[in-house]
N, C-alpha and C. Protein backbone atom coordinates (compact mmCIF):
# COMPACT_ATOMS: atom_id res chain seq x y z
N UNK A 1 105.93 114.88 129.29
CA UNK A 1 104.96 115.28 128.26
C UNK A 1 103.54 115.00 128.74
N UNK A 2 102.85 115.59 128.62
CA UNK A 2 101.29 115.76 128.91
C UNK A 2 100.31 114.91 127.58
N UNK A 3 99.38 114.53 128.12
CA UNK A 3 98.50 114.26 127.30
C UNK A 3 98.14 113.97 125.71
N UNK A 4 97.71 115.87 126.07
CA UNK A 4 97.54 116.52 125.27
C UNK A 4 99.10 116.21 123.83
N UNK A 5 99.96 116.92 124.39
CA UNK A 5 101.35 116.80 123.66
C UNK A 5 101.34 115.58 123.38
N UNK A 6 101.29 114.39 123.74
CA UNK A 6 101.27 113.07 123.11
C UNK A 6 99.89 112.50 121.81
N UNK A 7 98.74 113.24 122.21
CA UNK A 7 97.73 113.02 121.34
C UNK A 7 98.09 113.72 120.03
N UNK A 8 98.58 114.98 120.10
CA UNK A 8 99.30 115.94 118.96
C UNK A 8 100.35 115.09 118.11
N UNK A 9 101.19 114.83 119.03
CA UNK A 9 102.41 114.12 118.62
C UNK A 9 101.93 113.26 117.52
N UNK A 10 100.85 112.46 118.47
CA UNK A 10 100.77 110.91 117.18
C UNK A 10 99.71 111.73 116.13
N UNK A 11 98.88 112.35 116.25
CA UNK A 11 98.33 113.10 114.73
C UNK A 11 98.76 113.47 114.26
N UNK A 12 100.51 113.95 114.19
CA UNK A 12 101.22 114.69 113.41
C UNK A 12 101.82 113.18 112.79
N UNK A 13 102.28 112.26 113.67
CA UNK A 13 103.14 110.97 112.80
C UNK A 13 102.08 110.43 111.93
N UNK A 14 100.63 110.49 112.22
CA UNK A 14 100.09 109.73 111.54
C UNK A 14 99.50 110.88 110.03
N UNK A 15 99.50 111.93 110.42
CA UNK A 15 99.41 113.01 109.19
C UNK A 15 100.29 112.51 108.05
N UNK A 16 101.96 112.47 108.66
CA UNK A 16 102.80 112.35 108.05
C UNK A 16 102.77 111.17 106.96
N UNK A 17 102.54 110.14 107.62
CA UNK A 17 102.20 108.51 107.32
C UNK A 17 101.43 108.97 106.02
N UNK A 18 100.19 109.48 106.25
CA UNK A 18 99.42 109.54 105.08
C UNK A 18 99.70 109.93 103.99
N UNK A 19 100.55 111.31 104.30
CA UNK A 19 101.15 111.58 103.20
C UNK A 19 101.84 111.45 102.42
N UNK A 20 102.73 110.89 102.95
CA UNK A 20 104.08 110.16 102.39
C UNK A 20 103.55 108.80 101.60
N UNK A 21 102.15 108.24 101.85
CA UNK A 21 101.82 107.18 101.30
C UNK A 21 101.05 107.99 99.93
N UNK A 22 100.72 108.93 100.12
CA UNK A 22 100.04 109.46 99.26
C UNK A 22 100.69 109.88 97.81
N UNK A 23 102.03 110.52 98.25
CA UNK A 23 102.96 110.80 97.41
C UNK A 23 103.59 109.42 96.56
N UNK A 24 103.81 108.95 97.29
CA UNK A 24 104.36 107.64 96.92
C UNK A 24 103.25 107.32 95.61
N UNK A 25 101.95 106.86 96.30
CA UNK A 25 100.95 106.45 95.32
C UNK A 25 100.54 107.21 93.99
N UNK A 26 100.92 108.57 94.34
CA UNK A 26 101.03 109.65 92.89
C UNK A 26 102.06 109.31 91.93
N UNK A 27 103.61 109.10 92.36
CA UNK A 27 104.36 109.65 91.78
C UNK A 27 104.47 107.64 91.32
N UNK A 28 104.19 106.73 91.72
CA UNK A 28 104.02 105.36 90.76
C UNK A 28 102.89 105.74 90.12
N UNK A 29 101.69 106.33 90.13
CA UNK A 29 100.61 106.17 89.34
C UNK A 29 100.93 106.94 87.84
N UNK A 30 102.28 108.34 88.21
CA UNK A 30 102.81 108.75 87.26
C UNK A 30 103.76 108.44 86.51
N UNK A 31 104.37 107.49 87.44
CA UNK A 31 105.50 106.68 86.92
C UNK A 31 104.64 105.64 85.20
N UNK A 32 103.84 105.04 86.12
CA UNK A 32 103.57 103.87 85.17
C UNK A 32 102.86 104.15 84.07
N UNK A 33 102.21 105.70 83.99
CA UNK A 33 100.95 106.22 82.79
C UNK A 33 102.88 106.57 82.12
N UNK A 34 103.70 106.85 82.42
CA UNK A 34 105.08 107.55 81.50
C UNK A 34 105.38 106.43 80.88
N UNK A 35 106.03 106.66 79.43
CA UNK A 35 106.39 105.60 78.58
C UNK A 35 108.16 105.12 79.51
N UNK A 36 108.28 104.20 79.55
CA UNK A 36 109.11 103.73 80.17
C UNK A 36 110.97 104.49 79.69
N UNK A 37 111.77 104.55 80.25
CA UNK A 37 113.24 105.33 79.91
C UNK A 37 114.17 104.47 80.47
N UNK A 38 114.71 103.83 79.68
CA UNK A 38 116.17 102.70 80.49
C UNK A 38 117.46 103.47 79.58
């Protein structure tokens, strides 16, 4: 693998990272405004 292909590589894992933290942080921020369901 070249360089290049490795610099890509990790901006795509770290894209990913973000997002997945992002989602996460939505779907508790929606969690906790919802009246609770047991």
């Amino acid at each position: 693998m070249s360089a290049l292909n490795i610099n890509k590589w990790f901006q795509l894992q770290v894209m990913v990272k973000i997002m997945k933290r992002e989602l996460i942080w939505r779907r508790n921020k929606l969690t906790s405004f919802l009246p609770m369901k047991s």
